[in-house]
Protein backbone atom coordinates (compact mmCIF):
# COMPACT_ATOMS: atom_id res chain seq x y z
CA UNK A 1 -49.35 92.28 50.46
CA UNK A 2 -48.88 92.91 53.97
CA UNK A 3 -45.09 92.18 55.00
CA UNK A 4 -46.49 90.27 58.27
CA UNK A 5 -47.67 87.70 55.85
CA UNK A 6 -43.92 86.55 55.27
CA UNK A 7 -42.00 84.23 57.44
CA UNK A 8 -38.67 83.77 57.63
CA UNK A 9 -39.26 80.03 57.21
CA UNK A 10 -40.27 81.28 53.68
CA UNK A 11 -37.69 83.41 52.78
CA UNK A 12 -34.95 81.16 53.86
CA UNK A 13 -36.64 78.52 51.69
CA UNK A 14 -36.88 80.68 48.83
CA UNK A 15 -33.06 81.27 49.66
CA UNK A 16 -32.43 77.88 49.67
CA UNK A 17 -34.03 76.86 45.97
CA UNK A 18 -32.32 80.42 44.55
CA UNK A 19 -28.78 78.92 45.26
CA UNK A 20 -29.10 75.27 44.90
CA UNK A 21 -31.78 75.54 41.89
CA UNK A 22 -32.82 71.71 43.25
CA UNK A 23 -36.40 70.82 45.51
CA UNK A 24 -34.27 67.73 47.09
CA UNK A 25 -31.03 69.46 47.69
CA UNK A 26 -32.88 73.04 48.89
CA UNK A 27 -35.16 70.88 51.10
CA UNK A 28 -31.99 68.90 52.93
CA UNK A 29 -30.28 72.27 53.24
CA UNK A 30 -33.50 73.29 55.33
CA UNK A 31 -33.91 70.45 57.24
CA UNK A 32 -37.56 69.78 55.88
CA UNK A 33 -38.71 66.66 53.17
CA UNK A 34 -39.10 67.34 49.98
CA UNK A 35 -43.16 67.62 50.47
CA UNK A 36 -43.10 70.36 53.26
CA UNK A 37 -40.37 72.07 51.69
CA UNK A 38 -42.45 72.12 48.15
CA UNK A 39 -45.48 73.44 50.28
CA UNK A 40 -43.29 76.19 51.89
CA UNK A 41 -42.75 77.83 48.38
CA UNK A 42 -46.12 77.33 46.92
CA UNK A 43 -47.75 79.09 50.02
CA UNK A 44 -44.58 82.20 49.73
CA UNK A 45 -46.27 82.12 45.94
CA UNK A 46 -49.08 82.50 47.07
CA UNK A 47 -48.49 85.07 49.67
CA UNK A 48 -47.10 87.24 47.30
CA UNK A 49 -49.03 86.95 44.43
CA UNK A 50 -46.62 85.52 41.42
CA UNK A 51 -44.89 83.09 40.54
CA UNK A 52 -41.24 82.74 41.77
CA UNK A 53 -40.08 79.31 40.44
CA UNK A 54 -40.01 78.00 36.66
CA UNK A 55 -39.68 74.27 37.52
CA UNK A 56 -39.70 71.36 35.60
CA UNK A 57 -38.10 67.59 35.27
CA UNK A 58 -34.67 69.36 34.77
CA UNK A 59 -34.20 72.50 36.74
CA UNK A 60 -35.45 74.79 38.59
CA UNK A 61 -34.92 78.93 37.39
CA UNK A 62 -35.78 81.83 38.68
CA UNK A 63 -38.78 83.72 37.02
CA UNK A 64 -38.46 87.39 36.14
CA UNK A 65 -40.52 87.88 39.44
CA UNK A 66 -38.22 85.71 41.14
CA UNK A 67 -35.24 87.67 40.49
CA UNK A 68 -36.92 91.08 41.60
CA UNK A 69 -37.82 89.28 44.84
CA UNK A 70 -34.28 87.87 45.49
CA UNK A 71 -32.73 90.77 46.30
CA UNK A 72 -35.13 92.06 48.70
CA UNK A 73 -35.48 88.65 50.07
CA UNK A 74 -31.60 88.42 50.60
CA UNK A 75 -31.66 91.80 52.30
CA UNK A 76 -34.25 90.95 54.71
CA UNK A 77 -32.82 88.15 55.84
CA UNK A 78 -29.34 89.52 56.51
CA UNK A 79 -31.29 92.38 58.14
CA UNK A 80 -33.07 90.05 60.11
CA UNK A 81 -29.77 88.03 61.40
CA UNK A 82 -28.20 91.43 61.98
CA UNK A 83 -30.89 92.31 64.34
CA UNK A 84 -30.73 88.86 66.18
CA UNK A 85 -27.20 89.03 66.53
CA UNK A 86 -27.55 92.62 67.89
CA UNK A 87 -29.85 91.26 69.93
CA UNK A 88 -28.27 88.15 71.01
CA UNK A 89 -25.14 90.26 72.30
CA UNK A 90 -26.80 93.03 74.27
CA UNK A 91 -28.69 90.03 76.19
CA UNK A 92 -24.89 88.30 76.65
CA UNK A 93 -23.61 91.77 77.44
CA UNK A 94 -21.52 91.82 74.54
CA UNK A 95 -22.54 95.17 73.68
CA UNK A 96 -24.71 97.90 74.95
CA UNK A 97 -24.84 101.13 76.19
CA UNK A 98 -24.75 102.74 79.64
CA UNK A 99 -24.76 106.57 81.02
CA UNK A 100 -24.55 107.39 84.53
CA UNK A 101 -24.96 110.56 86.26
CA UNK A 102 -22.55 110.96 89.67
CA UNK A 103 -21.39 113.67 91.99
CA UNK A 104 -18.52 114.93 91.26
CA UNK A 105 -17.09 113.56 95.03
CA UNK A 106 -18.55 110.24 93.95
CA UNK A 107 -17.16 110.10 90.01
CA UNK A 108 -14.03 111.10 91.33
CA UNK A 109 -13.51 109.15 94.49
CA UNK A 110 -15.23 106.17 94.70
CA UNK A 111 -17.05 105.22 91.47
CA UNK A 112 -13.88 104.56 89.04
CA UNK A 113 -13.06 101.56 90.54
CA UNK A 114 -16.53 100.54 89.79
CA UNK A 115 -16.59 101.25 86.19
CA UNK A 116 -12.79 99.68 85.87
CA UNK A 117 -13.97 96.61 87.30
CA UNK A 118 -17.46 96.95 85.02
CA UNK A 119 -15.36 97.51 81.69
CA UNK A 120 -13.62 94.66 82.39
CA UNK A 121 -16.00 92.13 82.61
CA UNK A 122 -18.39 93.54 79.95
CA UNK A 123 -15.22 95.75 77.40
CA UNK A 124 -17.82 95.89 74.36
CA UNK A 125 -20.20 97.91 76.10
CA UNK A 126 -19.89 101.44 76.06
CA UNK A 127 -19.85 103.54 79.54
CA UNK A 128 -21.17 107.47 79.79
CA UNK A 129 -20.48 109.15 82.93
CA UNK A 130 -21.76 112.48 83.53
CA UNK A 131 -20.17 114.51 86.53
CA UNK A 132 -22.33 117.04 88.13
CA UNK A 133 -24.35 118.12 90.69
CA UNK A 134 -27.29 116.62 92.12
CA UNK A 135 -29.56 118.94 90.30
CA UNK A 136 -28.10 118.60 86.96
CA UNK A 137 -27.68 114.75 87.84
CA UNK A 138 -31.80 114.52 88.71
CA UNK A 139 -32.43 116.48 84.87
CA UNK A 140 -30.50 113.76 83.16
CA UNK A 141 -32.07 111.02 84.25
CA UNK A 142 -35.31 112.92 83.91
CA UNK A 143 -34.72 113.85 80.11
CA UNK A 144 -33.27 110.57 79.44
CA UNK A 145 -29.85 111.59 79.25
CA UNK A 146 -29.11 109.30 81.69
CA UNK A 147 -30.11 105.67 82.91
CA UNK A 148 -29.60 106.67 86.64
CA UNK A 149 -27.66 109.26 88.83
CA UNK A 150 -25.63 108.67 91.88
CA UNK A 151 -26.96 112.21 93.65
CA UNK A 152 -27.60 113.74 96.96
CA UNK A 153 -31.32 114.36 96.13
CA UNK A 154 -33.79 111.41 96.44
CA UNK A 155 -36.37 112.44 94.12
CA UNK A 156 -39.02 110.63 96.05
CA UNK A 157 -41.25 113.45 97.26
CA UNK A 158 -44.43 114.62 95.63
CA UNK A 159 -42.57 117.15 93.57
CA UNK A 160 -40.56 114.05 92.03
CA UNK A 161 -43.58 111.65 91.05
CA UNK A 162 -41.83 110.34 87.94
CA UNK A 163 -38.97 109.40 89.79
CA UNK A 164 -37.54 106.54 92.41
CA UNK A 165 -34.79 106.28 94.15
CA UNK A 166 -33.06 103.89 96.74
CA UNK A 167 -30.69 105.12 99.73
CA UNK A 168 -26.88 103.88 99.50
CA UNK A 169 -25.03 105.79 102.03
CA UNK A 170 -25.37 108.80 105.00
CA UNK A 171 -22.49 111.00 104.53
CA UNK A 172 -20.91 112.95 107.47
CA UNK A 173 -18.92 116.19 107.43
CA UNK A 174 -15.26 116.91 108.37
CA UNK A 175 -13.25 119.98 109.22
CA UNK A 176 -10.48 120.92 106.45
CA UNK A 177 -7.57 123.60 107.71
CA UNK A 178 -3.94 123.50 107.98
CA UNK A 179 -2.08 122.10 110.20
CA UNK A 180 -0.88 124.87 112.09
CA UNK A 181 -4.58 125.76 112.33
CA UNK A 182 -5.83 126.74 115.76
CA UNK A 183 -8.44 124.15 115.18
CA UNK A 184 -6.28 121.42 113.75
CA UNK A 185 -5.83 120.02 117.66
CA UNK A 186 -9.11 120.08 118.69
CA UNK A 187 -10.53 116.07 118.60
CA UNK A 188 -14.53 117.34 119.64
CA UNK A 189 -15.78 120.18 117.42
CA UNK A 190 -19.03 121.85 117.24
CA UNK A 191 -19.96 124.51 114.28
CA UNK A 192 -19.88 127.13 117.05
CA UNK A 193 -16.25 126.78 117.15
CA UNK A 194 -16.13 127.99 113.18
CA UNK A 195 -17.55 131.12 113.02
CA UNK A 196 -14.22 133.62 114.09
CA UNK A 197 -12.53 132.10 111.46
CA UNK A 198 -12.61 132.91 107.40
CA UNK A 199 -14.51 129.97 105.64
CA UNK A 200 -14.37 129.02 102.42
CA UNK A 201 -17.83 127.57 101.02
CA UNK A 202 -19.19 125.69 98.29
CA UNK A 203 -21.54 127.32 95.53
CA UNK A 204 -25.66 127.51 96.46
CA UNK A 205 -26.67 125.01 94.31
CA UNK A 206 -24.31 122.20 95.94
CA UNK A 207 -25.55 119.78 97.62
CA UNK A 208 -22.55 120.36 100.12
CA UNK A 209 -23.76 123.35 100.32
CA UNK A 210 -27.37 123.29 101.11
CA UNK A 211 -26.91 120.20 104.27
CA UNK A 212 -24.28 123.21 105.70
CA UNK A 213 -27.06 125.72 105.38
CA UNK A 214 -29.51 123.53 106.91
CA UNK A 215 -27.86 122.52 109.75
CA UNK A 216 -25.53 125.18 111.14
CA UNK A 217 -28.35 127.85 110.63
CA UNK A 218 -28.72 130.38 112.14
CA UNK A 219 -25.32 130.14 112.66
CA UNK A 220 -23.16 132.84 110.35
CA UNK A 221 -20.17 131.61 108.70
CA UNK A 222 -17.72 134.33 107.87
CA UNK A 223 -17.85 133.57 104.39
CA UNK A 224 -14.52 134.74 102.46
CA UNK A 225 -15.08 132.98 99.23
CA UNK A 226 -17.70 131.30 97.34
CA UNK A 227 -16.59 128.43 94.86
CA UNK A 228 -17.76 125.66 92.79
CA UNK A 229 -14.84 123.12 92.73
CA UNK A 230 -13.17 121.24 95.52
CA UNK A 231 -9.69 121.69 94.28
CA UNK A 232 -10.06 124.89 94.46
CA UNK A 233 -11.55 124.67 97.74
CA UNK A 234 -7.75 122.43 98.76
CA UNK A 235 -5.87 125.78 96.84
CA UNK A 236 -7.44 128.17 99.12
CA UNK A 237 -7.15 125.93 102.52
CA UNK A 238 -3.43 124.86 101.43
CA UNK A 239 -2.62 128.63 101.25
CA UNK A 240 -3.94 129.46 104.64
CA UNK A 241 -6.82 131.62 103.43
CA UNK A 242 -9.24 129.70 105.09
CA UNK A 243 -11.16 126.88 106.53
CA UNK A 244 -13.68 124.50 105.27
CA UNK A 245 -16.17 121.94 105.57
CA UNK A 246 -16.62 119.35 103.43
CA UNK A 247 -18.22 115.71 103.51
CA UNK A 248 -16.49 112.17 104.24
CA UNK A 249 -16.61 111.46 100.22
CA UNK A 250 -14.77 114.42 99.23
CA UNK A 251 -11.68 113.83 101.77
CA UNK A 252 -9.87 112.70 99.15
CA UNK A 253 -9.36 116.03 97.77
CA UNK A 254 -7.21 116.80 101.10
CA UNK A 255 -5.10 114.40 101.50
CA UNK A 256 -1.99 116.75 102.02
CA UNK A 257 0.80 116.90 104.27
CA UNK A 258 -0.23 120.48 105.02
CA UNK A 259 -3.81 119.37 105.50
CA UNK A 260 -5.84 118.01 108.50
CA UNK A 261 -9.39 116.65 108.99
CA UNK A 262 -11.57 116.33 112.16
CA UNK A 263 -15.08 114.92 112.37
CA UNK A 264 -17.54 117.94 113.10
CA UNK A 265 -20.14 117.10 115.38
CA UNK A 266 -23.08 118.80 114.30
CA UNK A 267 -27.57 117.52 115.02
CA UNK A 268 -28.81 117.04 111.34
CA UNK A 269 -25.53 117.66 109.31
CA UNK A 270 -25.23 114.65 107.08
CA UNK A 271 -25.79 114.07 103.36
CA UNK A 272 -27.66 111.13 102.23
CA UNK A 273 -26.48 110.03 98.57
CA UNK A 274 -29.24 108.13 96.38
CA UNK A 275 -29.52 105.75 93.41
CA UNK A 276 -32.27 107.66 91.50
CA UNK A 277 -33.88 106.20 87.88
CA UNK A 278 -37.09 106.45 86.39
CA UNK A 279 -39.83 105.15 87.55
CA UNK A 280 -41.38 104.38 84.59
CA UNK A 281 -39.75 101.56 82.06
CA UNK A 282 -37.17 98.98 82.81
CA UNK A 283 -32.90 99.79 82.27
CA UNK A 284 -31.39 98.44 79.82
CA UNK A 285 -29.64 94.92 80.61
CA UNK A 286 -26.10 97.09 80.18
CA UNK A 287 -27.43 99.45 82.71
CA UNK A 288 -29.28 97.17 85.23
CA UNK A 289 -25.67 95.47 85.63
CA UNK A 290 -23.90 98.51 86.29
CA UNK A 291 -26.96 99.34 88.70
CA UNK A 292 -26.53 95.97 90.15
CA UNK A 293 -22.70 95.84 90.59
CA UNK A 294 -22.76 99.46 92.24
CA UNK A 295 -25.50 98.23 94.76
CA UNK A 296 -23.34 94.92 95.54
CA UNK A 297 -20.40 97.41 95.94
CA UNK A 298 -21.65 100.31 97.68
CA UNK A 299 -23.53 97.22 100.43
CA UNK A 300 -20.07 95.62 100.81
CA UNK A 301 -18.81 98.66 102.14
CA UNK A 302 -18.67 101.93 105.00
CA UNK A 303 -17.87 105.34 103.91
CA UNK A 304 -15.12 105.48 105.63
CA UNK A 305 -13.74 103.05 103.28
CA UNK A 306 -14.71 104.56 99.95
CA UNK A 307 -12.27 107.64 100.24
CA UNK A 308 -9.57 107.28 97.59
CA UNK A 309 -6.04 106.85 99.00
């Protein structure tokens, strides 16, 4: 018997005559008159093959048959209101799930206001966030780790076919040093200006990294250290071993006494941060109102505004 042949019409009638062991009193219970209601079982009889029912003037009692069938009938209905209540509050946004990829500037600066707000409105569904770099951002999404990444790289050239993405901001770059920097008084600067002094850069891979390369070349930096974390980029500054660069969204990280910023003026040196998902398949209704919410957020605002105080 194949199981598409029940309904759950049937097996809520059958339900109904197992408890109340009465055609009038089942029938009223299911909304139905007595006729349709007697049809209903005859046809689940049918379906499966045996009888279910010993009825007669007096009662109605399960058959042998009908007591093997009960409990499996029982379970698939409780399965079955399990799965529409699961249902019914993913669709209300009672529960869910939701895993974002972010840079590390952006899932410390800018984006935890965004989730707070998120878990908020929505506290039964469950928030991921994944803080990395735009490379290991791009695989997450790509092996599904991820519903969508907040990441410096767009993934909408021919080497990224199975991916889309939408621009949300242009980044610009700022001068860190100490106060009592030589450069801490200039107001113009050009990358020119950089070069006598030691620098402290970000790793390769970062997408910090790779605009500075892009646009200063062949201007050489004169590259004391080499490291992957902007606190440890602040230590370094802070202690007077050097000088950085650093985009608007990571400013937050140097917001010292001993610390100053100036705008470096510089053709091509930006960073443009992307939304990326897959292109293939719809998010989640958890995800597409995080996805939503950070679009409505990110519009409403400059960068200037989304460095944490």
């Amino acid at each position: 018997m194949p199981i598409a042949d029940l309904s759950t019409r049937q097996l809520r009638a059958f339900a109904a005559l197992a408890d109340q062991r009465n055609f009038t009193r089942a029938a009223q219970r299911c909304h139905l008159s007595q006729p349709a209601f007697s049809t209903l079982i005859r046809t689940l009889e049918d379906t499966v093959g045996a009888r279910l029912f010993d009825r007669d003037t007096r009662s109605v009692q399960l058959t042998p048959e009908g007591l093997q069938f009960e409990s499996s009938a029982r379970r698939l209905l409780d399965d079955m209101q399990d799965l529409i209540g699961d249902f019914a509050d993913r669709v209300e946004r009672r529960k869910g799930r939701v895993s974002v990829a972010a840079l590390p500037s952006l899932a410390a600066g800018w984006l935890p206001e965004i989730l707070a707000e998120f878990m908020r409105a929505w506290p039964g569904i469950t928030v991921e966030l994944h803080d990395a770099l735009s490379d290991a951002c791009i695989a997450r999404v790509r092996n599904h780790e991820a519903d969508f990444a907040l990441s410096a790289s767009g993934g909408q050239s021919s080497s990224a076919p199975d991916l889309r993405s939408m621009k949300l901001c242009t980044d610009r770059f700022h001068l860190v040093c100490r106060t009592d920097h030589p450069l801490a008084k200039e107001d113009r600067l050009s990358p020119k200006q950089l070069a006598p002094y030691p620098f402290i850069q970000m790793t390769r891979n970062s997408s910090v990294r790779q605009a500075l390369d892009a646009a200063l070349h062949p201007l050489r930096l004169n590259t004391v250290f080499e490291v992957e974390h902007l606190a440890t980029v602040t230590g370094l500054i802070e202690a007077g071993v050097g000088i950085s660069v650093v985009p608007t969204l990571t400013l937050f990280h140097f917001q010292r006494k001993s610390l100053v910023t100036r705008l470096l003026s510089a053709r091509g040196l930006s960073r443009t941060i992307h939304l990326v998902q897959r292109r293939e398949g719809s998010l989640s209704i958890a995800a597409q109102t995080l996805h939503d919410l950070i679009l409505q957020r990110m519009g409403s605002l400059k960068v200037e505004d989304m460095i944490a105080g």
